[in-house]
PDB file of N, CA and C in Angstrom:
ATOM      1  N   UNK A   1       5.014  -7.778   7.501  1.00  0.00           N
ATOM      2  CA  UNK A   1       3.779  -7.256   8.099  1.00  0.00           C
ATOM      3  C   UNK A   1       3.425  -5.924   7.446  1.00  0.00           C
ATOM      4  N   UNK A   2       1.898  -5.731   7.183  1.00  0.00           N
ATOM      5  CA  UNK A   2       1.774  -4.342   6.286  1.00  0.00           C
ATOM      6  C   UNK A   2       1.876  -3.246   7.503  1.00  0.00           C
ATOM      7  N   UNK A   3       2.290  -2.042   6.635  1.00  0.00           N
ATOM      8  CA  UNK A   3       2.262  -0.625   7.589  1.00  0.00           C
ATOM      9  C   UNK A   3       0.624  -0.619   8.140  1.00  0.00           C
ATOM     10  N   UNK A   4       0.480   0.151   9.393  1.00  0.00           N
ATOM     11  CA  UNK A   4      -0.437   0.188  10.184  1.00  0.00           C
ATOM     12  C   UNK A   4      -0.248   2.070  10.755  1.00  0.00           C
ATOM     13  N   UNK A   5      -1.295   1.716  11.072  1.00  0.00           N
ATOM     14  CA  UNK A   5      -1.744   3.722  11.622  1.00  0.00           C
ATOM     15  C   UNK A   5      -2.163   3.095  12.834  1.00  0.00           C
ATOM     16  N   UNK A   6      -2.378   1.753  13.714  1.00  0.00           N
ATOM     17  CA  UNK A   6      -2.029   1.551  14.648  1.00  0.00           C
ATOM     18  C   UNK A   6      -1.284   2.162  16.060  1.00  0.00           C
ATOM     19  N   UNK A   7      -1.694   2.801  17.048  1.00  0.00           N
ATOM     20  CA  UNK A   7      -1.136   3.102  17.678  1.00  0.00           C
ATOM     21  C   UNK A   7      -0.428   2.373  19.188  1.00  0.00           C
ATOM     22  N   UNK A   8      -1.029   0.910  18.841  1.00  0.00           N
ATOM     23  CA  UNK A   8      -0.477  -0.428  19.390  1.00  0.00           C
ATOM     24  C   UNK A   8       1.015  -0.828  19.166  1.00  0.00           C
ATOM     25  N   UNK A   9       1.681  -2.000  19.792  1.00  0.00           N
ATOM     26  CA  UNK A   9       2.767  -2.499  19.195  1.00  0.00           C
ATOM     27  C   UNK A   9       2.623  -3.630  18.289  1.00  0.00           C
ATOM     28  N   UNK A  10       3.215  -3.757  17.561  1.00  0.00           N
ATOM     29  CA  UNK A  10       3.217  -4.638  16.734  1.00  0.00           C
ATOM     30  C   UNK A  10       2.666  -6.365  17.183  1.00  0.00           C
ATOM     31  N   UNK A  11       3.272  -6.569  18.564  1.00  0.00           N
ATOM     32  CA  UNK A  11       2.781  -7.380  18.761  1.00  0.00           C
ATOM     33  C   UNK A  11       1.171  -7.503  19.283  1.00  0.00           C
ATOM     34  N   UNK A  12       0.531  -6.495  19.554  1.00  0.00           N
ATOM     35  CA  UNK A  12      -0.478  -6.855  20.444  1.00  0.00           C
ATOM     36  C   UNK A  12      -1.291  -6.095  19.018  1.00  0.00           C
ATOM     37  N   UNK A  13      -1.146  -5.966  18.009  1.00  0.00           N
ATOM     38  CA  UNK A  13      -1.626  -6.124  16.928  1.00  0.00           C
ATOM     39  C   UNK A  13      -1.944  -7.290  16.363  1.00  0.00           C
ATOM     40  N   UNK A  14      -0.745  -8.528  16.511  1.00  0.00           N
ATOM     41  CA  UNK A  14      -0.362  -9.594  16.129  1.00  0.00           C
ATOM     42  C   UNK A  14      -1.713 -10.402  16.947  1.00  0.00           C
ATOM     43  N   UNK A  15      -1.772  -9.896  17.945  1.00  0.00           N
ATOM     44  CA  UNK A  15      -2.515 -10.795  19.084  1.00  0.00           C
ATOM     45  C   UNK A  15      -3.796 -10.443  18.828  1.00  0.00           C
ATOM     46  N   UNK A  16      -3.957  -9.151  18.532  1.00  0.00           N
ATOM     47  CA  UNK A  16      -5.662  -9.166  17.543  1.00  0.00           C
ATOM     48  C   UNK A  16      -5.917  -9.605  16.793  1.00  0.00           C
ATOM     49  N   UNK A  17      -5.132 -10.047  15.421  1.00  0.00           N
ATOM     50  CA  UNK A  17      -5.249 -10.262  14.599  1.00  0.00           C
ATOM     51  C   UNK A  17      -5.729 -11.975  14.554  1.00  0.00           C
ATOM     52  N   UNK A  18      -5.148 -12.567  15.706  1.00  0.00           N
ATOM     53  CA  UNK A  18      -4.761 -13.851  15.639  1.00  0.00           C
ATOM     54  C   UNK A  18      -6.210 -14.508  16.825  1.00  0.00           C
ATOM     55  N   UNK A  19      -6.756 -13.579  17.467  1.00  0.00           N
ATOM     56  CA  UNK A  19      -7.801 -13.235  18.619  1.00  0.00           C
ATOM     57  C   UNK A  19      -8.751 -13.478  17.275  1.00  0.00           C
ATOM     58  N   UNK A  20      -9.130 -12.476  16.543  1.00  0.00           N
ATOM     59  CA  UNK A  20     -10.073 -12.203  15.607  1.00  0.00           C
ATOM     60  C   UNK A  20     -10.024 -13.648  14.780  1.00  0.00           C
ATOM     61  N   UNK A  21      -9.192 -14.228  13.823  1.00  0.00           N
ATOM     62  CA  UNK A  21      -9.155 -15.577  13.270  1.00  0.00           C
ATOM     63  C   UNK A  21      -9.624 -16.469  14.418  1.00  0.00           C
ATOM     64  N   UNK A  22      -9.202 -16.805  15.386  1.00  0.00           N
ATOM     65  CA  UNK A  22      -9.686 -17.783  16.289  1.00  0.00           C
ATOM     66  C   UNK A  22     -10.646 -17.572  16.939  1.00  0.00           C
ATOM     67  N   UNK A  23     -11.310 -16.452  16.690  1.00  0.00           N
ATOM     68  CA  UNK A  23     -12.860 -16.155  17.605  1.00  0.00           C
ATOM     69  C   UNK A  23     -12.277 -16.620  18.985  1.00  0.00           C
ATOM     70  N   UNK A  24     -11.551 -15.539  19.519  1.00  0.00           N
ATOM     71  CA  UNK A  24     -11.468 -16.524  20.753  1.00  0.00           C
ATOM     72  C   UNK A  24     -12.288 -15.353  21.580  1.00  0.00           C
ATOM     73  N   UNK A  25     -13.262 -15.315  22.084  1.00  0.00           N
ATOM     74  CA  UNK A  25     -14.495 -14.581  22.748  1.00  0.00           C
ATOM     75  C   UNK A  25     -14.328 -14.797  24.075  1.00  0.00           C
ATOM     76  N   UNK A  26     -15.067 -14.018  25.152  1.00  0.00           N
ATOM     77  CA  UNK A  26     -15.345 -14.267  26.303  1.00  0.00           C
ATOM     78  C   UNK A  26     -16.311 -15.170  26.653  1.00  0.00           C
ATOM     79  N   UNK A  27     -16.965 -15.431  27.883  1.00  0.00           N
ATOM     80  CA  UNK A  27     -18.226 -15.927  28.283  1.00  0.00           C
ATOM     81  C   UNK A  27     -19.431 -15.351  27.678  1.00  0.00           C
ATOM     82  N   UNK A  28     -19.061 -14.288  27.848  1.00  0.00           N
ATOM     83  CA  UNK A  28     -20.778 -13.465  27.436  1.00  0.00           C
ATOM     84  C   UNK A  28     -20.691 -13.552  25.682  1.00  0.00           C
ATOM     85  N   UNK A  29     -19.728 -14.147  25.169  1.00  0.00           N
ATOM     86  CA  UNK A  29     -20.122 -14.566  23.829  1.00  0.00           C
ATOM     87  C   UNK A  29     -19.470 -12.768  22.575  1.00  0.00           C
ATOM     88  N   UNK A  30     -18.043 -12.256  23.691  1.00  0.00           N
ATOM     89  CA  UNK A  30     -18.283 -11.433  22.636  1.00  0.00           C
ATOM     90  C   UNK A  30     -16.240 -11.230  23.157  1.00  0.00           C
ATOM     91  N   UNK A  31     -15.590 -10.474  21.603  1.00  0.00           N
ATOM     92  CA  UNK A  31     -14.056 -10.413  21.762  1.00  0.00           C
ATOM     93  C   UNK A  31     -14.194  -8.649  22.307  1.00  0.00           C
ATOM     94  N   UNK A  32     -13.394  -8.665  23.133  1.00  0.00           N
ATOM     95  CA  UNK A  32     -13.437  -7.377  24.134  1.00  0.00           C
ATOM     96  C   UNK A  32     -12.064  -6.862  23.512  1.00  0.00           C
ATOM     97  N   UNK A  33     -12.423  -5.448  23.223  1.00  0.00           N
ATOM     98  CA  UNK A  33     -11.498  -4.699  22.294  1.00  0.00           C
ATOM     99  C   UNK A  33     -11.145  -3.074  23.184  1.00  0.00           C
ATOM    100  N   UNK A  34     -10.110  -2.369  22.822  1.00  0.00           N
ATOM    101  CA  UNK A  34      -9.969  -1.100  23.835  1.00  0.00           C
ATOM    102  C   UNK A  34      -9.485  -0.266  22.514  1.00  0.00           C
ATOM    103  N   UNK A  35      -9.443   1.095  22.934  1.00  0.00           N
ATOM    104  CA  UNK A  35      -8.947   2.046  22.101  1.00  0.00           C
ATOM    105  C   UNK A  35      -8.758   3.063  23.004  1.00  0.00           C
ATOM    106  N   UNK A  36      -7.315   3.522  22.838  1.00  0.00           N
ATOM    107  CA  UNK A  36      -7.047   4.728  22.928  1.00  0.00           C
ATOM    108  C   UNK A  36      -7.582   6.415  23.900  1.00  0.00           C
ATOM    109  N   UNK A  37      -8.659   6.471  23.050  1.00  0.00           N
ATOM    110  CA  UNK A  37      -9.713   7.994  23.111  1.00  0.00           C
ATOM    111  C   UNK A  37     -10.963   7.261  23.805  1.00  0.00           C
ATOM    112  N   UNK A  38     -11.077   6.153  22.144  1.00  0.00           N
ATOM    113  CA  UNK A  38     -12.969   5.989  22.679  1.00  0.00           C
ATOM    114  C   UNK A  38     -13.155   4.598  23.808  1.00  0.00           C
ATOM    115  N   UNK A  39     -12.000   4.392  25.142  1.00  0.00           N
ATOM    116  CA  UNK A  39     -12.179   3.280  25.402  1.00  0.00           C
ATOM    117  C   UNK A  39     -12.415   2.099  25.358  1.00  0.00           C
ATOM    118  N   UNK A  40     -13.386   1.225  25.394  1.00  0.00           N
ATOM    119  CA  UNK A  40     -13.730  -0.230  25.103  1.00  0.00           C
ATOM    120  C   UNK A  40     -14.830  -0.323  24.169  1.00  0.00           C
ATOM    121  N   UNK A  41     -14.867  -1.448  24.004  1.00  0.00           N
ATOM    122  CA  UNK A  41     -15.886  -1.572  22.852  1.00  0.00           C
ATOM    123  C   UNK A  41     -15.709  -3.750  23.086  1.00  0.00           C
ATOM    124  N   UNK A  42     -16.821  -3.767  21.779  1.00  0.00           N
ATOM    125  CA  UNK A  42     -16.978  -5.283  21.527  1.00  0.00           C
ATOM    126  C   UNK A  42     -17.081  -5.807  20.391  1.00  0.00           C
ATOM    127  N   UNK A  43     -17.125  -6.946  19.965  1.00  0.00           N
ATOM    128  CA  UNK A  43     -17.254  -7.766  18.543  1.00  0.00           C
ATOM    129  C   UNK A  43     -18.281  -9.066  19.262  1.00  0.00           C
ATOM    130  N   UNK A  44     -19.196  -9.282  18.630  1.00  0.00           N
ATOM    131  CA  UNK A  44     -20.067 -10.520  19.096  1.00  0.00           C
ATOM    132  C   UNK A  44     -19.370 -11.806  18.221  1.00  0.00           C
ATOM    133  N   UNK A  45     -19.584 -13.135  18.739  1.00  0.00           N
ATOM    134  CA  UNK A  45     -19.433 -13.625  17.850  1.00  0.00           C
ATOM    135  C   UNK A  45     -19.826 -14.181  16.603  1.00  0.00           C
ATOM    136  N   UNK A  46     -21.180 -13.905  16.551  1.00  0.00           N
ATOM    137  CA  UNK A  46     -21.392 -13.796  15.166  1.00  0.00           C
ATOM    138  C   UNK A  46     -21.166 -12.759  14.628  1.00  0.00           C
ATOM    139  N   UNK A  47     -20.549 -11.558  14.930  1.00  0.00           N
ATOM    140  CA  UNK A  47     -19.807 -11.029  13.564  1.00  0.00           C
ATOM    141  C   UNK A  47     -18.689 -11.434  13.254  1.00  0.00           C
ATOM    142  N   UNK A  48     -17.823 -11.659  14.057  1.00  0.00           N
ATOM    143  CA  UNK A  48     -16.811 -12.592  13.842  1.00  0.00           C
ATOM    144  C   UNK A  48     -17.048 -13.989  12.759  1.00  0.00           C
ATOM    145  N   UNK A  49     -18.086 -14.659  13.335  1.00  0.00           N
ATOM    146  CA  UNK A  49     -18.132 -15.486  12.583  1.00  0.00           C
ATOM    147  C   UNK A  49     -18.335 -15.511  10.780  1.00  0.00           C
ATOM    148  N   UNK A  50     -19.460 -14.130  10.793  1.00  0.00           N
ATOM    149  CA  UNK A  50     -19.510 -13.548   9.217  1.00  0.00           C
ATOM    150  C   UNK A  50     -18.578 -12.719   8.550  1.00  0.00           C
ATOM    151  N   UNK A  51     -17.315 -12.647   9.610  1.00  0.00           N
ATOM    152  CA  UNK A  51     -16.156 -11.508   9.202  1.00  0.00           C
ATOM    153  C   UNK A  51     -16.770 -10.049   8.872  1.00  0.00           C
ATOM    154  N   UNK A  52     -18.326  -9.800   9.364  1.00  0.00           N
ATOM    155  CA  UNK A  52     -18.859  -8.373   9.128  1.00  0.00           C
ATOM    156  C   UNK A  52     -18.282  -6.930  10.149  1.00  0.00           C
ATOM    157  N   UNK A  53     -17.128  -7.327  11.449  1.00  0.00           N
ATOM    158  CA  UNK A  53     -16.321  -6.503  12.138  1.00  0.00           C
ATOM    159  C   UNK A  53     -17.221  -5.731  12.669  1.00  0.00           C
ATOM    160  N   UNK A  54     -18.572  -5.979  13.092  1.00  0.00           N
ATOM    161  CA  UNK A  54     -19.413  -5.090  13.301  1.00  0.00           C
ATOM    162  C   UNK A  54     -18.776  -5.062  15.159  1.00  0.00           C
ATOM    163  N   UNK A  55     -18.170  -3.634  15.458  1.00  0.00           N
ATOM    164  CA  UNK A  55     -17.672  -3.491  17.133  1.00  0.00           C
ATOM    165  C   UNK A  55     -18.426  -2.506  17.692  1.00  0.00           C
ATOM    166  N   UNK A  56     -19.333  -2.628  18.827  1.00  0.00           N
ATOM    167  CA  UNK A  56     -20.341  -1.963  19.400  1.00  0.00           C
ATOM    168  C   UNK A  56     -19.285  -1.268  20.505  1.00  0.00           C
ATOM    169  N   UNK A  57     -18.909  -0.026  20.755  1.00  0.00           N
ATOM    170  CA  UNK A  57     -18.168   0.972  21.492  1.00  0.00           C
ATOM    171  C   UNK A  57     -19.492   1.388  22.282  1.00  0.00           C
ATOM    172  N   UNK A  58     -18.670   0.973  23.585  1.00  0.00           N
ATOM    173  CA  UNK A  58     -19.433   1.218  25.174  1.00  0.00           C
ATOM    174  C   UNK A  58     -19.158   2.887  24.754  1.00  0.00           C
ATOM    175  N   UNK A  59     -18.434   3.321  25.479  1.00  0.00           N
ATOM    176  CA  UNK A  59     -18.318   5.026  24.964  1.00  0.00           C
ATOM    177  C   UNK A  59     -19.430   5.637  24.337  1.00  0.00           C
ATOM    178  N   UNK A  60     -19.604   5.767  23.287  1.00  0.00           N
ATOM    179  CA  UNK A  60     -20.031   6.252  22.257  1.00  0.00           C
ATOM    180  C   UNK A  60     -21.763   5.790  22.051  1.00  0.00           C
ATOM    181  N   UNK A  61     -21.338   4.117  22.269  1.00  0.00           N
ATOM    182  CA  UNK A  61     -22.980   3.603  22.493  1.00  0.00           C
ATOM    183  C   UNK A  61     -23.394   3.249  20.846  1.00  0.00           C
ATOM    184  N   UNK A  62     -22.349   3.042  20.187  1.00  0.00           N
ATOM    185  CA  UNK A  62     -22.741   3.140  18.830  1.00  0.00           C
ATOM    186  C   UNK A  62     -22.011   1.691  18.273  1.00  0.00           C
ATOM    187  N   UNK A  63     -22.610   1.170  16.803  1.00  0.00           N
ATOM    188  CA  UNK A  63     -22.019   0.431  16.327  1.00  0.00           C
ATOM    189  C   UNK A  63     -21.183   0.717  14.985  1.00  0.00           C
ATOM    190  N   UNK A  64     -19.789   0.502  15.217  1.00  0.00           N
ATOM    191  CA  UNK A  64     -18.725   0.466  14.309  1.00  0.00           C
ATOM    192  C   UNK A  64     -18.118  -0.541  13.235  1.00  0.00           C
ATOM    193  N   UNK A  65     -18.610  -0.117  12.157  1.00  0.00           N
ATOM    194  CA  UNK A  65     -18.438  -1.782  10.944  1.00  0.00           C
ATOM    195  C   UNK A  65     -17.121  -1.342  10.301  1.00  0.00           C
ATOM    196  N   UNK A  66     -15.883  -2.739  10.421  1.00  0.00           N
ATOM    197  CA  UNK A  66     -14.892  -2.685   9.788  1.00  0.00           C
ATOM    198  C   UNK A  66     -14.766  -3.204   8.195  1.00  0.00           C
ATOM    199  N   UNK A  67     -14.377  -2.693   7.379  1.00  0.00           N
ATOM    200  CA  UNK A  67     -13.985  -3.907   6.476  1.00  0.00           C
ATOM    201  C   UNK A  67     -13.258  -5.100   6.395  1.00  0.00           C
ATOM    202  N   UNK A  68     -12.326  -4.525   7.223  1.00  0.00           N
ATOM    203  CA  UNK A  68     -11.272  -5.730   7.694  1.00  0.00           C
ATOM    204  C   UNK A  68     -11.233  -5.384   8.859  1.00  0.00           C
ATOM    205  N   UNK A  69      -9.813  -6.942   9.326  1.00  0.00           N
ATOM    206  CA  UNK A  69      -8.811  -6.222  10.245  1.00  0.00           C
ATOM    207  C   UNK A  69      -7.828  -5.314  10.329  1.00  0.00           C
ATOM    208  N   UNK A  70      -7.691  -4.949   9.488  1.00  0.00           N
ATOM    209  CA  UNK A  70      -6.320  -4.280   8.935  1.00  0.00           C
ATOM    210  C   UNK A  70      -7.034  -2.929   9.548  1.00  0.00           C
ATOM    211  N   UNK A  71      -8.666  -2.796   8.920  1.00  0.00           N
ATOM    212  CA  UNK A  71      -9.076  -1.375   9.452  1.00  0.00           C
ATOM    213  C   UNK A  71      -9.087  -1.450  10.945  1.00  0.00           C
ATOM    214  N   UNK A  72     -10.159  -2.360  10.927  1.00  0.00           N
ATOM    215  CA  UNK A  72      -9.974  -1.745  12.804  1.00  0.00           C
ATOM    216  C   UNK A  72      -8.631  -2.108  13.741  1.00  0.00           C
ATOM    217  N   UNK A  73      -7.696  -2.082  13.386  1.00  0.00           N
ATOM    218  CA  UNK A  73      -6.248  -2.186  13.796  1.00  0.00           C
ATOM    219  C   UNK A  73      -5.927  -0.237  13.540  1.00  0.00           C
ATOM    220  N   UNK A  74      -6.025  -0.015  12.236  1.00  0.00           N
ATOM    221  CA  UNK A  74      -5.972   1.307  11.883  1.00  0.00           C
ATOM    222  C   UNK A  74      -6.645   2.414  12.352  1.00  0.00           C
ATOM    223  N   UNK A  75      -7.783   1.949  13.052  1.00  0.00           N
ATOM    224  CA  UNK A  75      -8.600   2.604  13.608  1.00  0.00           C
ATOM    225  C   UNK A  75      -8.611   2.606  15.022  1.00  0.00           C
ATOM    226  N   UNK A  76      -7.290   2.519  15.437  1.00  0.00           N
ATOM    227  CA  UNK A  76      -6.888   2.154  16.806  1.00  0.00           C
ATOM    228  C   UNK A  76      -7.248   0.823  18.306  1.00  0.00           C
ATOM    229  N   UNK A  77      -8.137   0.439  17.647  1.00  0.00           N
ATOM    230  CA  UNK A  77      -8.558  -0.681  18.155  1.00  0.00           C
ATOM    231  C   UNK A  77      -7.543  -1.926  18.044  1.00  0.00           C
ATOM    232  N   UNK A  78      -7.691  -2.701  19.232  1.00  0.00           N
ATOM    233  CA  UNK A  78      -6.684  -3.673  19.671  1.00  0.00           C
ATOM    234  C   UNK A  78      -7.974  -4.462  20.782  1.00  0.00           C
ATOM    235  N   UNK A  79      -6.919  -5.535  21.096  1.00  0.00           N
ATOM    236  CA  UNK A  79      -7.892  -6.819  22.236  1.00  0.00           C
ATOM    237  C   UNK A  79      -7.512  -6.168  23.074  1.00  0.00           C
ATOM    238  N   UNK A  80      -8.560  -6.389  24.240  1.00  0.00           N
ATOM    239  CA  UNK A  80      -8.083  -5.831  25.341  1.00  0.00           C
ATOM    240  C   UNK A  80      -7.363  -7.125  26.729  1.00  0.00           C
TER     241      UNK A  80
END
């Protein structure tokens, strides 16, 4: 498994990672994500579906584009 700046465990990294490949979404059509500082946030599934990581943070009110998963793992984000 690559090094991570993750402040998750390894496994519930594992479980994002594996969340994110399987689009596995809620009802309202979106993967519900938490962090740390900036609380919750979201992924719709069509970004998922285009792998564009685009995660809209309730907090902040803003939208956050990953390159990967690897980033937004690094960027403290995890499933919630």
């Amino acid at each position: 498994m690559a090094t991570t700046l993750s402040p998750w465990s390894a496994s519930l990294q594992q479980q994002t990672r594996d969340a994110i490949d399987e689009m596995r979404v809620a009802p309202d059509g979106a993967l519900h994500l938490k962090h740390k500082a900036l609380g919750y946030g979201s992924i719709t599934m069509e970004s998922l579906a285009s792998k564009s990581f685009v995660l809209r943070s309730k907090k902040i009110d803003t939208d956050i584009r990953f390159d990967d998963v690897q980033a937004l793992l690094d960027a403290g984000w995890a499933i919630d």
